[in-house]
C-alpha atoms as a PDB file:
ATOM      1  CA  UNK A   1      30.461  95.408 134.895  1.00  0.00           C
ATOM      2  CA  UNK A   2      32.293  97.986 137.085  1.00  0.00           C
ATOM      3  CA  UNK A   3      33.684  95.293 139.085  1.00  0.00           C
ATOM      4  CA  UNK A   4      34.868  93.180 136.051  1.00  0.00           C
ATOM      5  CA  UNK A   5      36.957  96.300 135.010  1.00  0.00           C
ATOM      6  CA  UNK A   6      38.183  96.756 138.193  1.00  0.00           C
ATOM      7  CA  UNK A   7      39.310  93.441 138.687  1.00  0.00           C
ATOM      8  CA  UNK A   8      40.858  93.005 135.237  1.00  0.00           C
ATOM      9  CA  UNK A   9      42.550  96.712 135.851  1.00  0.00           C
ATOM     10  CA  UNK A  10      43.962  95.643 139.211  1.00  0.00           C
ATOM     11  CA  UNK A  11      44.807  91.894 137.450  1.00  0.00           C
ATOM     12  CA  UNK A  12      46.776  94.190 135.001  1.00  0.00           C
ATOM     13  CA  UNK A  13      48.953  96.821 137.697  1.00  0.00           C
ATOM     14  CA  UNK A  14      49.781  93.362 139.471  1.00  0.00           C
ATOM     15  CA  UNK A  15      51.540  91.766 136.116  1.00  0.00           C
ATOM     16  CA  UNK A  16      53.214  95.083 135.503  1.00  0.00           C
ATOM     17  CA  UNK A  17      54.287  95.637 138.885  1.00  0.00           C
ATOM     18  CA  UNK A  18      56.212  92.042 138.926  1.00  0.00           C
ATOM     19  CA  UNK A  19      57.216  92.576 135.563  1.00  0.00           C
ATOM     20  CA  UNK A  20      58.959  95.390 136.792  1.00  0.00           C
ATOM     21  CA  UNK A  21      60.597  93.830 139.692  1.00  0.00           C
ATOM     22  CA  UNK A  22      61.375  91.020 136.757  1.00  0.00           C
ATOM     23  CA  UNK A  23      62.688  93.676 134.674  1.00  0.00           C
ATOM     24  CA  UNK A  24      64.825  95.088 137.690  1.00  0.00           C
ATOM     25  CA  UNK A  25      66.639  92.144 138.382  1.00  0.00           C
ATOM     26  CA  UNK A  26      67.463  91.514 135.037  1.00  0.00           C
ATOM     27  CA  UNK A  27      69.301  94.899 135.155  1.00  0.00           C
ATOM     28  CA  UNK A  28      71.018  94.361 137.802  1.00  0.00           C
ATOM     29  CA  UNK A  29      72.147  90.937 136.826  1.00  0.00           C
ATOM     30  CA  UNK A  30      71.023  89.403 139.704  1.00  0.00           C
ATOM     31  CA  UNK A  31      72.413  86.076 138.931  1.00  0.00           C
ATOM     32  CA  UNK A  32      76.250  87.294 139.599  1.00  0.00           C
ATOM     33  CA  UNK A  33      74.915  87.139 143.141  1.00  0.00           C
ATOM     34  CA  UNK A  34      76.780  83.909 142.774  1.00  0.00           C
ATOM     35  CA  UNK A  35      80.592  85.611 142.815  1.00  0.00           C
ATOM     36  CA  UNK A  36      79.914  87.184 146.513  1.00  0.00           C
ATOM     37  CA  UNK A  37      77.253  85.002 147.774  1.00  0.00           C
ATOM     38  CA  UNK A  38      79.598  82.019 148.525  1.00  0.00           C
ATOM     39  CA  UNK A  39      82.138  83.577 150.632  1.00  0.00           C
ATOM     40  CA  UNK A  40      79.750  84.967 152.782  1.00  0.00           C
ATOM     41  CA  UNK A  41      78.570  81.402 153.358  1.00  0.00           C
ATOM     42  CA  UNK A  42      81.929  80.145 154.025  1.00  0.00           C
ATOM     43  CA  UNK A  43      82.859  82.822 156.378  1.00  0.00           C
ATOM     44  CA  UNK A  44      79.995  82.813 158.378  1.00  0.00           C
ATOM     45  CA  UNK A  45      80.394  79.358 158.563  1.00  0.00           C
ATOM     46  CA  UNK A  46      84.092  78.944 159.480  1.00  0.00           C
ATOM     47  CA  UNK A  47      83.167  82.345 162.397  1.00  0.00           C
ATOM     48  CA  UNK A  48      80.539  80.347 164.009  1.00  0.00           C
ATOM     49  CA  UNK A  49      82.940  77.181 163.954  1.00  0.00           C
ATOM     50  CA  UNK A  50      79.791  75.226 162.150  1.00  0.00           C
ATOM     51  CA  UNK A  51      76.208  76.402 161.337  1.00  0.00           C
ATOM     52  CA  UNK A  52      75.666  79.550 162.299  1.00  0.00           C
ATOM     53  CA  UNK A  53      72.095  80.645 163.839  1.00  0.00           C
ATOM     54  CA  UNK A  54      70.108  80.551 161.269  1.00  0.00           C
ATOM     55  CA  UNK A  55      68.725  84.134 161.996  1.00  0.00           C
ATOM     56  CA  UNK A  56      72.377  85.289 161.876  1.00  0.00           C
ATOM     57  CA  UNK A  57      72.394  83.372 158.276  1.00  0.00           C
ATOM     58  CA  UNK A  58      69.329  85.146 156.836  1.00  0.00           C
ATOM     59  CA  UNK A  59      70.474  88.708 158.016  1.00  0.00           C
ATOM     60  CA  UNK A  60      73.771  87.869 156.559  1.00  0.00           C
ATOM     61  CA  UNK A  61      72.425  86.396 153.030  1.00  0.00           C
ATOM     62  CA  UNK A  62      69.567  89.237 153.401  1.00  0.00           C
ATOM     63  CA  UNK A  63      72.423  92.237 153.871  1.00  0.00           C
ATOM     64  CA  UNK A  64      74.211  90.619 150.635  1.00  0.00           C
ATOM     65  CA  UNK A  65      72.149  90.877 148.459  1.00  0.00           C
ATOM     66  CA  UNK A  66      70.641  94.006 149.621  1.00  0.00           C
ATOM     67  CA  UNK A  67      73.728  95.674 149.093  1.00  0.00           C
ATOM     68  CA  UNK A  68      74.452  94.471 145.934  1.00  0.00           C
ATOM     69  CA  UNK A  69      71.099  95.260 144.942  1.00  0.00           C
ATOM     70  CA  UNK A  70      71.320  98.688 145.815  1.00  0.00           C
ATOM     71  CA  UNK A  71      74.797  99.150 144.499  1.00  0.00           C
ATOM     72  CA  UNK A  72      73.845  97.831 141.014  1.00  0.00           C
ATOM     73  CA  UNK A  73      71.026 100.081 140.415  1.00  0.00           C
ATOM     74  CA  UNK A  74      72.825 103.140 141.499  1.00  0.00           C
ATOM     75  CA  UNK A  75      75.528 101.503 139.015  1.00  0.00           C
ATOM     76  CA  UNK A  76      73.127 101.579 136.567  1.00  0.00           C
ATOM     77  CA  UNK A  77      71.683 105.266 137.335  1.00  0.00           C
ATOM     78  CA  UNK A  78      74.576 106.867 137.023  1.00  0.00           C
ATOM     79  CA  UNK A  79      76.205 105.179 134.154  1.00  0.00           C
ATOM     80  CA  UNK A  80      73.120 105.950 131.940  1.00  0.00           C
ATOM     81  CA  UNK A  81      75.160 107.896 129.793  1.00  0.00           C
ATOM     82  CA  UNK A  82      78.251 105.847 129.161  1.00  0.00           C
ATOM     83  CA  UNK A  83      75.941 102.827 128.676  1.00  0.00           C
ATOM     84  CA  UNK A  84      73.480 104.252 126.100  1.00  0.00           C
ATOM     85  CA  UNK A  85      77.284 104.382 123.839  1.00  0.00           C
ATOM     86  CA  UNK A  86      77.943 100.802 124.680  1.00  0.00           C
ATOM     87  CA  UNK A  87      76.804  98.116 122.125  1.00  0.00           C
ATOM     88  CA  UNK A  88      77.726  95.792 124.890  1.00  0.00           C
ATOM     89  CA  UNK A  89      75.173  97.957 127.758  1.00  0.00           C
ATOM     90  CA  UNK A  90      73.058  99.944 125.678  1.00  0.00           C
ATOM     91  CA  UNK A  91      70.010  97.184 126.224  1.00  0.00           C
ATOM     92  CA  UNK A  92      69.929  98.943 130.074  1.00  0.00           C
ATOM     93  CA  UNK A  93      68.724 101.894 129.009  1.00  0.00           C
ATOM     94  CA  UNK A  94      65.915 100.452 127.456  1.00  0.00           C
ATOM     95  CA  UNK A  95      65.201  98.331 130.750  1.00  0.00           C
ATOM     96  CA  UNK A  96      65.645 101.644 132.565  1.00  0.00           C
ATOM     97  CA  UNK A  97      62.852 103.341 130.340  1.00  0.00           C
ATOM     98  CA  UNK A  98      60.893 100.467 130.762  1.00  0.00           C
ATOM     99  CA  UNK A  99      61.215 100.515 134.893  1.00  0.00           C
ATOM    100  CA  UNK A 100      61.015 104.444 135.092  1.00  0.00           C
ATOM    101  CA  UNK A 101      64.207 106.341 136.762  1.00  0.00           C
ATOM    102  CA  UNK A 102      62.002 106.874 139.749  1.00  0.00           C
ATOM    103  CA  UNK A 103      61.248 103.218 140.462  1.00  0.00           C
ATOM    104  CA  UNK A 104      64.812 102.782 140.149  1.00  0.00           C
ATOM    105  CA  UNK A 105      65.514 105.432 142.352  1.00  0.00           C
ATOM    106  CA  UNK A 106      63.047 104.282 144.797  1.00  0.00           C
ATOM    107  CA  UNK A 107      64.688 100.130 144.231  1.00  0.00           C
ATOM    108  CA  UNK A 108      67.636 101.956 145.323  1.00  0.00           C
ATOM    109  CA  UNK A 109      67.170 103.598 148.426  1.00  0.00           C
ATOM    110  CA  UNK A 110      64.936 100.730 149.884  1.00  0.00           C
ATOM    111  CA  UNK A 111      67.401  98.242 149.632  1.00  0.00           C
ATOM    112  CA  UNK A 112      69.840 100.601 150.972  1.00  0.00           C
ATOM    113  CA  UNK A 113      68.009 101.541 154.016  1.00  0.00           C
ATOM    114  CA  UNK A 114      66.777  97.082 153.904  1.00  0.00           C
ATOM    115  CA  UNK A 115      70.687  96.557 154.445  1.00  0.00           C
ATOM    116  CA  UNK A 116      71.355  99.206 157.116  1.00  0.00           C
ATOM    117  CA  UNK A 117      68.338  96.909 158.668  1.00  0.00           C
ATOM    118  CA  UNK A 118      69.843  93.731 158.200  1.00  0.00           C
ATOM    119  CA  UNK A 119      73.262  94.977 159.819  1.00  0.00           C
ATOM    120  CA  UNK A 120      71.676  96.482 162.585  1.00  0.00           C
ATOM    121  CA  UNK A 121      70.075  93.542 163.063  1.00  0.00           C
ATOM    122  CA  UNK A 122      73.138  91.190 163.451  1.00  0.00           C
ATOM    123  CA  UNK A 123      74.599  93.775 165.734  1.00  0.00           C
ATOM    124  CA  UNK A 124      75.680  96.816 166.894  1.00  0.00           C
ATOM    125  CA  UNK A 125      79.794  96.914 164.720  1.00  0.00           C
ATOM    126  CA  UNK A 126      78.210  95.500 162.240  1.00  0.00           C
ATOM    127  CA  UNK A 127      75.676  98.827 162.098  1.00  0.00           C
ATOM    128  CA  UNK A 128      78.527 100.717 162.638  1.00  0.00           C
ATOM    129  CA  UNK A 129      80.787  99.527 159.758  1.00  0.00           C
ATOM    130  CA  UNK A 130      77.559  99.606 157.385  1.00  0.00           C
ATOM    131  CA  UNK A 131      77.722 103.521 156.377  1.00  0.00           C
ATOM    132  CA  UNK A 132      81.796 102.364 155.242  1.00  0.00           C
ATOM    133  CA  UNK A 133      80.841  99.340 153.013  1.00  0.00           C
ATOM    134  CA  UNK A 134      77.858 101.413 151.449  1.00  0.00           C
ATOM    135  CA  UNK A 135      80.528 104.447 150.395  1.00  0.00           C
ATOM    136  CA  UNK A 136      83.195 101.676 149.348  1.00  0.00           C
ATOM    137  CA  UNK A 137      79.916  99.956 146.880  1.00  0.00           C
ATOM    138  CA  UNK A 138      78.421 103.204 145.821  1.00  0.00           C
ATOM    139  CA  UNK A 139      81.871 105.102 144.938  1.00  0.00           C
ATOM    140  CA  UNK A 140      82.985 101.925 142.753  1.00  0.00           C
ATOM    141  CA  UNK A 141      80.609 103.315 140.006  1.00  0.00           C
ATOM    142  CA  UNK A 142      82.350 106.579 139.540  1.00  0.00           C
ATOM    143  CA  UNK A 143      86.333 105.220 139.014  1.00  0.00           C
ATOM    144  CA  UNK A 144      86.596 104.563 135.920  1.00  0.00           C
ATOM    145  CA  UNK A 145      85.934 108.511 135.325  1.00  0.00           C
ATOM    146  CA  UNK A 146      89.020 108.730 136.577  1.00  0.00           C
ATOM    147  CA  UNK A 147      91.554 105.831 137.509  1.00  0.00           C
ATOM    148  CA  UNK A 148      92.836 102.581 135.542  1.00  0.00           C
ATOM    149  CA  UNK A 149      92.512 100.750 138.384  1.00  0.00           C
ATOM    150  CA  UNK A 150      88.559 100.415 139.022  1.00  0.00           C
ATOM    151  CA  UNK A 151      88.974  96.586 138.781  1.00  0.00           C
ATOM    152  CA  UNK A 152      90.519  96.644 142.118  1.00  0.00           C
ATOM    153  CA  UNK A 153      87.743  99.019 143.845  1.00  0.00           C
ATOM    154  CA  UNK A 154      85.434  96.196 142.360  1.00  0.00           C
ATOM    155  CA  UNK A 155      87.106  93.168 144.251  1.00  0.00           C
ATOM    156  CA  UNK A 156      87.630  95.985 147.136  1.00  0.00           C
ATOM    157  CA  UNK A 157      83.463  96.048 146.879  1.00  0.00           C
ATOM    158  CA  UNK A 158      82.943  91.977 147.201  1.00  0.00           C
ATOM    159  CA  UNK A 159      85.316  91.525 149.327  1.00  0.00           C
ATOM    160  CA  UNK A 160      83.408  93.178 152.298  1.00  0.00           C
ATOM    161  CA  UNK A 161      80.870  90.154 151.876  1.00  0.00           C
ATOM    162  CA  UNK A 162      83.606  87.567 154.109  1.00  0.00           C
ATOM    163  CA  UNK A 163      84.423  90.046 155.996  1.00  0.00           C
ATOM    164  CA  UNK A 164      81.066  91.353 156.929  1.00  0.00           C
ATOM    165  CA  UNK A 165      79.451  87.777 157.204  1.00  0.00           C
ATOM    166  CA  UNK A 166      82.691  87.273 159.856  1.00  0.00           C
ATOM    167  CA  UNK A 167      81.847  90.190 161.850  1.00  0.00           C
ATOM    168  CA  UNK A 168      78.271  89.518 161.625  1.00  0.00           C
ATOM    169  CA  UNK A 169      78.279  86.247 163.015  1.00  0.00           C
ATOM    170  CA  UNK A 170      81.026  87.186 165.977  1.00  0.00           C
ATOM    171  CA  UNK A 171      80.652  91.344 166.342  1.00  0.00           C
ATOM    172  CA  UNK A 172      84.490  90.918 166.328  1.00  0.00           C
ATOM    173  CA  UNK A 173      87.305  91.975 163.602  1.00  0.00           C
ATOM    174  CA  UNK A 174      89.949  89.360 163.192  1.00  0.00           C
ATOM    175  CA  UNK A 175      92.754  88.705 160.272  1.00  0.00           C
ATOM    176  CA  UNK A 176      90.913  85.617 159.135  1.00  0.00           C
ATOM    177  CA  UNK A 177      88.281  86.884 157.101  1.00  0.00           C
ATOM    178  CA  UNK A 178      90.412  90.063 155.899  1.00  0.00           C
ATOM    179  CA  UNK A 179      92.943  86.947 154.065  1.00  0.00           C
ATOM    180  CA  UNK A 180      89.582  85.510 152.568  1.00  0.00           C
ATOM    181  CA  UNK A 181      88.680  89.336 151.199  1.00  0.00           C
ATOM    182  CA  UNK A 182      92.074  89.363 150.011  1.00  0.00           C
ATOM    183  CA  UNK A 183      91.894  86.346 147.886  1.00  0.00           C
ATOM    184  CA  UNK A 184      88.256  87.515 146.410  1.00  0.00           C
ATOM    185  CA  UNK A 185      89.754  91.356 145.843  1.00  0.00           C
ATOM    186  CA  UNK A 186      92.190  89.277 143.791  1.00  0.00           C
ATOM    187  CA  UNK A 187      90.009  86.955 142.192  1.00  0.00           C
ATOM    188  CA  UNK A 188      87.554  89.812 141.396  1.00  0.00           C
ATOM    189  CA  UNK A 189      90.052  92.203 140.003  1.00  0.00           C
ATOM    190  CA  UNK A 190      91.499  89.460 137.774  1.00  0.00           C
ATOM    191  CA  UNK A 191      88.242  88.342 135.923  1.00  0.00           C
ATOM    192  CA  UNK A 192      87.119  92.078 136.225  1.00  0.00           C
ATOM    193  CA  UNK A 193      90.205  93.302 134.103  1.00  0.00           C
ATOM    194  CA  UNK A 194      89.389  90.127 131.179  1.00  0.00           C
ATOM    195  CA  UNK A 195      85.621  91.444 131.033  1.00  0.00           C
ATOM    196  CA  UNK A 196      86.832  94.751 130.168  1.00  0.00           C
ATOM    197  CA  UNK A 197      88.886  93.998 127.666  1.00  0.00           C
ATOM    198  CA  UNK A 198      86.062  93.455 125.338  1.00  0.00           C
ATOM    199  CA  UNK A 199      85.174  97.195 126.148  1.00  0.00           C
ATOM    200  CA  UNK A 200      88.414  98.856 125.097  1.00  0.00           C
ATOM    201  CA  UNK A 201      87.592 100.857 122.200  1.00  0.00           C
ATOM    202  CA  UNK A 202      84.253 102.572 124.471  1.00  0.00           C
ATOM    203  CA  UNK A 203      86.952 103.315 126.941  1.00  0.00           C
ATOM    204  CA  UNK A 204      88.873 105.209 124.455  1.00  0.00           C
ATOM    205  CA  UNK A 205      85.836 106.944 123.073  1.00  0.00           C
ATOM    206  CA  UNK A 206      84.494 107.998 126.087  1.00  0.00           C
ATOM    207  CA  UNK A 207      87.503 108.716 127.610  1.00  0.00           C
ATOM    208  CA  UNK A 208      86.822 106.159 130.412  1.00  0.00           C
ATOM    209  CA  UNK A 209      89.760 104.399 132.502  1.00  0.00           C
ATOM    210  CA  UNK A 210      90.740 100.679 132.510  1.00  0.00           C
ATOM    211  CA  UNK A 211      93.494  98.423 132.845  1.00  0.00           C
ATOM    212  CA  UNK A 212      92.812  96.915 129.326  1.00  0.00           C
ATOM    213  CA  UNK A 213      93.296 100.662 128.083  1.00  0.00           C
ATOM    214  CA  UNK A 214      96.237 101.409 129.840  1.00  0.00           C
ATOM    215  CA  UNK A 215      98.417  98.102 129.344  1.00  0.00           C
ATOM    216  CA  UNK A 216      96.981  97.012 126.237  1.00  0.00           C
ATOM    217  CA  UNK A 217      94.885  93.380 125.838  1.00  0.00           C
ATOM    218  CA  UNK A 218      97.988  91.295 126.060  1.00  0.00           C
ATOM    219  CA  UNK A 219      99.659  92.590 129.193  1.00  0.00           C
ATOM    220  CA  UNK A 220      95.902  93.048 130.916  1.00  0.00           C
ATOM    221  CA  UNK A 221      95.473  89.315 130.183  1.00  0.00           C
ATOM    222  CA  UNK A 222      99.072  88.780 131.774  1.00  0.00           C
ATOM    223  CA  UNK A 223      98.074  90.712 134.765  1.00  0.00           C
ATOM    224  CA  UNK A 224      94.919  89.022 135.559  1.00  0.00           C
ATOM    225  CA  UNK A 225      96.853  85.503 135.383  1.00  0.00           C
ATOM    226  CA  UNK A 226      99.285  87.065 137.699  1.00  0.00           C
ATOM    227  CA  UNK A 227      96.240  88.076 140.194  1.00  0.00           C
ATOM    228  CA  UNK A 228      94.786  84.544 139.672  1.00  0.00           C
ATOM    229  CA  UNK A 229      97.850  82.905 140.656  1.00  0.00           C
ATOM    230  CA  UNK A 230      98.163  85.335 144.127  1.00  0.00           C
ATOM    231  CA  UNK A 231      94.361  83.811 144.967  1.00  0.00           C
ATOM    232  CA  UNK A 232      95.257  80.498 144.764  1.00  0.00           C
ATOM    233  CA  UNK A 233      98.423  81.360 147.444  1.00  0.00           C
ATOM    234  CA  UNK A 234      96.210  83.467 149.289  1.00  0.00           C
ATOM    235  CA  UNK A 235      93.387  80.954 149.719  1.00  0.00           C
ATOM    236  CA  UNK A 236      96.241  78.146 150.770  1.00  0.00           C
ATOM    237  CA  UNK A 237      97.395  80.832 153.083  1.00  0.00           C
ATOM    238  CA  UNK A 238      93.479  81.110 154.814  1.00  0.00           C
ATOM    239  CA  UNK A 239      94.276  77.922 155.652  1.00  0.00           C
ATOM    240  CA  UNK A 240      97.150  78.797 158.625  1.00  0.00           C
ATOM    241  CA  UNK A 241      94.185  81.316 160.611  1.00  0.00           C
ATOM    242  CA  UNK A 242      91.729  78.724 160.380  1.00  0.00           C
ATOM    243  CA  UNK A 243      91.177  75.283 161.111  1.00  0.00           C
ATOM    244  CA  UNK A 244      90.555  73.954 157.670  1.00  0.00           C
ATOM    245  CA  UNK A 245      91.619  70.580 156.465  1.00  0.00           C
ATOM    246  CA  UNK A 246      92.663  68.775 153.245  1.00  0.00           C
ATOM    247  CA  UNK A 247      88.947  68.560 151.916  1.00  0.00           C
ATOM    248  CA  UNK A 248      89.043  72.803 151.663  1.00  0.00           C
ATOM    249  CA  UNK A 249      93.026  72.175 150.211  1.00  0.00           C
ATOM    250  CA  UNK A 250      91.406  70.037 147.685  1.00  0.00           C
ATOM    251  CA  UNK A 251      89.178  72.577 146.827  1.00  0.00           C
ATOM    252  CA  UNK A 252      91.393  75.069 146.119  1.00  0.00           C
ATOM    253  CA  UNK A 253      93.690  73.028 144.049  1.00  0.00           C
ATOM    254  CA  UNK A 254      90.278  72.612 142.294  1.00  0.00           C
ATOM    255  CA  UNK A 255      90.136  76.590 142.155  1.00  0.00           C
ATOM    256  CA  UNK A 256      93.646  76.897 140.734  1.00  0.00           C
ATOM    257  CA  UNK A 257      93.178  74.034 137.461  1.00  0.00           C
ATOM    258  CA  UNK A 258      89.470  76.208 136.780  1.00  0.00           C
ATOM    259  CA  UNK A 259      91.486  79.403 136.683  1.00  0.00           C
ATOM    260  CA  UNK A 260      94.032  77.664 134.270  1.00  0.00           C
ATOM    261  CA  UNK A 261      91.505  76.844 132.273  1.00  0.00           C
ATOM    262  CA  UNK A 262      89.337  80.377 132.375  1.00  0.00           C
ATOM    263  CA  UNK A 263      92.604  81.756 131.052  1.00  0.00           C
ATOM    264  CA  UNK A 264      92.944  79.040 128.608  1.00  0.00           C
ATOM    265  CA  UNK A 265      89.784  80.177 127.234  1.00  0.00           C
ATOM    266  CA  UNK A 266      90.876  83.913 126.203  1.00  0.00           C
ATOM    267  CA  UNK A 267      93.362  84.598 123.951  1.00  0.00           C
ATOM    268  CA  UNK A 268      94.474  88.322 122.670  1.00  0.00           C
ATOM    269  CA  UNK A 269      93.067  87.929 119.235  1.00  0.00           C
ATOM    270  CA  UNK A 270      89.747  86.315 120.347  1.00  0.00           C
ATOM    271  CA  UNK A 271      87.664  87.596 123.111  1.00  0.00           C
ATOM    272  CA  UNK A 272      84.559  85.209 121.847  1.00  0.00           C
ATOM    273  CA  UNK A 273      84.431  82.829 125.014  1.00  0.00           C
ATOM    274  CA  UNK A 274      84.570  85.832 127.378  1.00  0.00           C
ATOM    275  CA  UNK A 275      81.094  85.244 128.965  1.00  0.00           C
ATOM    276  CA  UNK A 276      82.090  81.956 129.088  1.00  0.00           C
ATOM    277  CA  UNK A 277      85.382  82.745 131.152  1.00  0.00           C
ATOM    278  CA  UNK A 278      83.497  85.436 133.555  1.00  0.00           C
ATOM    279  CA  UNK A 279      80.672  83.916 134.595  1.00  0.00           C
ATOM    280  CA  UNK A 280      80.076  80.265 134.283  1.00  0.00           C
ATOM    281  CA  UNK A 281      83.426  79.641 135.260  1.00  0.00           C
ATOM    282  CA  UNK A 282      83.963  81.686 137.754  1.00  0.00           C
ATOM    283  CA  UNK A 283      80.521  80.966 139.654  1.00  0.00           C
ATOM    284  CA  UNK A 284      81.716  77.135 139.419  1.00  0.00           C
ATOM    285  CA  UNK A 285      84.691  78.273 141.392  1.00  0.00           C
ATOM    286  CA  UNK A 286      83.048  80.072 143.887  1.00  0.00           C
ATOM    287  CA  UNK A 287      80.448  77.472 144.374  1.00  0.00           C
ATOM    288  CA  UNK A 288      82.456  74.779 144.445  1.00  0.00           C
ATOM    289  CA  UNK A 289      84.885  76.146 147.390  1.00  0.00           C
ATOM    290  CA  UNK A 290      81.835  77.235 149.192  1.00  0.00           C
ATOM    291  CA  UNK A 291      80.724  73.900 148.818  1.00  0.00           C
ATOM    292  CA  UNK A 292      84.314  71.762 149.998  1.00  0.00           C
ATOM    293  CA  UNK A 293      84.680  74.527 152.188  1.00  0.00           C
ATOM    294  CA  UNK A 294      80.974  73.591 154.342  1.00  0.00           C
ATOM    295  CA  UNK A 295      82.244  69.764 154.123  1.00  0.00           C
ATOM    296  CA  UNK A 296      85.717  70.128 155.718  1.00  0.00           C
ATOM    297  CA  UNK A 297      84.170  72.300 158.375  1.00  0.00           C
ATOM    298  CA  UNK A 298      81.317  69.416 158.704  1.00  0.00           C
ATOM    299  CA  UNK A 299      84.427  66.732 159.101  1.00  0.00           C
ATOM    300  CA  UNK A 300      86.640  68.316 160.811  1.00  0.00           C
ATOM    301  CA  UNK A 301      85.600  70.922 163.063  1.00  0.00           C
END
C-alpha cells in the first residue's frame, strides 16, 4: 500500500514539475524564439562559409535561447506590477502564481549561468563579450520606466544573436554581422513600436514610455514603415561584405512585399489584426530569409 502511494505521489510531483516547465514557457512566449533564432542560423552559417561544426551550432542555438530564456523571465519578474494593470498581460501573473516567484527566480539564474556555459564553450571572446549582451538583455526590461525609445533597446537585444553566432563560430569581430544586427535592430524596433500601440492608454496610466505615446498611433505607424523600409536597404547592403548571391536578393525582395503587407494589415483606427502583423508575419520573414539565405550559401559558396 505504502508503495502504491508513493508511486502515485512521485507520478503526481513529475506531472507538476513539467507542467511547470509547460507553464514557464508559455510565459515566456517561447515560440517568438522564431524572430532571433534565424539570424543566428544565417550568420553562423555565412562565418563558417557553409555548415558550421555542428558543436559550434548547438552552443550557438543552445546560448540563444538560453539568453532569451533568462531575459524573459526576469522580464516577467520585474514587470509584475505593470502587468497585473494590463488587460493585455495580466494572464502572467496568474502563470507566475501558478510557477511560484522562486521557481522563476531559480528558471532565471540557471539559464543565465547555462548561457555563460554555452559562450565559454564556443570560446574564449565569446566568454568575454557574454557579461555585455546579458546587461544589454536584462536592462531592456527597465526602459520604458523611463525613455520612449525602448523599442530600439529591444532590436538592440536581438540583434546580438548575428552577431554573437558570427563571433562564435570565428572568435573574431568583423562589420559583416554588425550590418545583419543592424537590419534586425531595425526590423525589431519597427514591429516592436506597432505591438505597442495597442498598449497606449496603460502607458498613459502607468506613466510608462513608448513611441506610440509620444508620437501618437498615426505617426508611430509612419515610423515603423520608415524602419521597415531601412531593413530592406540594410539587408541589400549585407550583401556587399558577404558573398551572397541572387537566391538571398530574392529573399529579401521577398522580405520587403511581407513588410508591405504587415503594414497593410494595421490601420490607425483598427488595431484588430495586430497579432496577426507581429508574429505570424514576421516569423514568415525571418524564416524564410534564413531559409534562401542557407540555399544561396549551399549554391554559391
Amino acid at each position: 500500500m505504502n508503495n502504491t502511494n508513493n508511486k502515485e505521489s512521485a507520478m503526481k510531483h513529475e506531472q507538476n514539475s513539467l507542467l511547470r516547465f509547460y507553464t514557464i514557457f508559455k510565459l515566456i512566449k517561447f515560440s517568438h524564439t522564431i524572430f532571433s533564432f534565424p539570424f543566428a542560423v544565417m550568420s553562423a552559417f555565412i562565418a563558417a562559409g557553409g555548415m558550421p561544426d555542428i558543436r559550434q551550432l548547438l552552443l550557438i542555438i543552445g546560448a540563444l535561447i538560453m539568453a532569451r530564456s533568462c531575459a524573459m523571465s526576469f522580464n516577467r519578474l520585474v514587470d509584475a506590477k505593470y502587468d497585473i494593470h494590463n488587460p493585455r498581460t495580466a494572464y502572467r501573473i496568474q502563470l507566475q502564481n501558478h510557477i511560484g516567484k522562486t521557481n522563476l527566480w531559480f528558471f532565471t539564474i540557471s539559464c543565465t549561468i547555462l548561457f555563460i556555459v554555452c559562450a565559454g564553450l564556443l570560446n574564449r571572446l565569446s566568454l568575454i563579450i557574454s557579461p555585455l549582451a546579458l546587461l544589454v538583455i536584462f536592462g531592456y526590461s527597465f526602459t520604458k520606466r523611463f525613455t520612449n525609445f525602448s523599442h530600439l533597446v529591444l532590436g538592440l537585444s536581438l540583434s546580438l544573436s548575428p552577431i554573437g553566432a558570427w563571433i562564435g563560430v570565428t572568435g573574431e569581430i568583423t562589420i559583416a554581422p554588425f550590418i545583419l544586427a543592424l537590419a534586425v535592430l531595425l526590423w525589431t524596433a519597427g514591429f516592436d513600436i506597432i505591438y505597442a500601440c495597442q498598449d497606449l492608454q496603460h502607458d498613459i496610466e502607468t506613466k510608462l514610455h513608448s513611441i506610440p505615446k509620444m508620437m501618437g498611433i498615426k505617426n508611430s505607424l509612419i515610423l515603423s514603415s520608415v524602419l521597415h523600409f531601412l531593413v530592406v536597404i540594410t539587408l541589400f547592403l549585407f550583401m556587399y561584405f558577404t558573398d551572397l548571391n541572387y537566391i538571398y536578393f530574392g529573399g529579401v525582395v521577398f522580405v520587403g512585399i511581407m513588410l508591405v503587407y504587415e503594414h497593410s494589415l494595421i490601420k490607425p483606427h483598427d488595431l484588430r489584426k495586430i497579432n496577426l502583423a507581429f508574429f505570424t508575419v514576421n516569423g514568415i520573414i525571418s524564416m524564410i530569409l534564413m531559409c534562401v539565405t542557407l540555399v544561396d550559401i549551399y549554391v554559391f559558396y
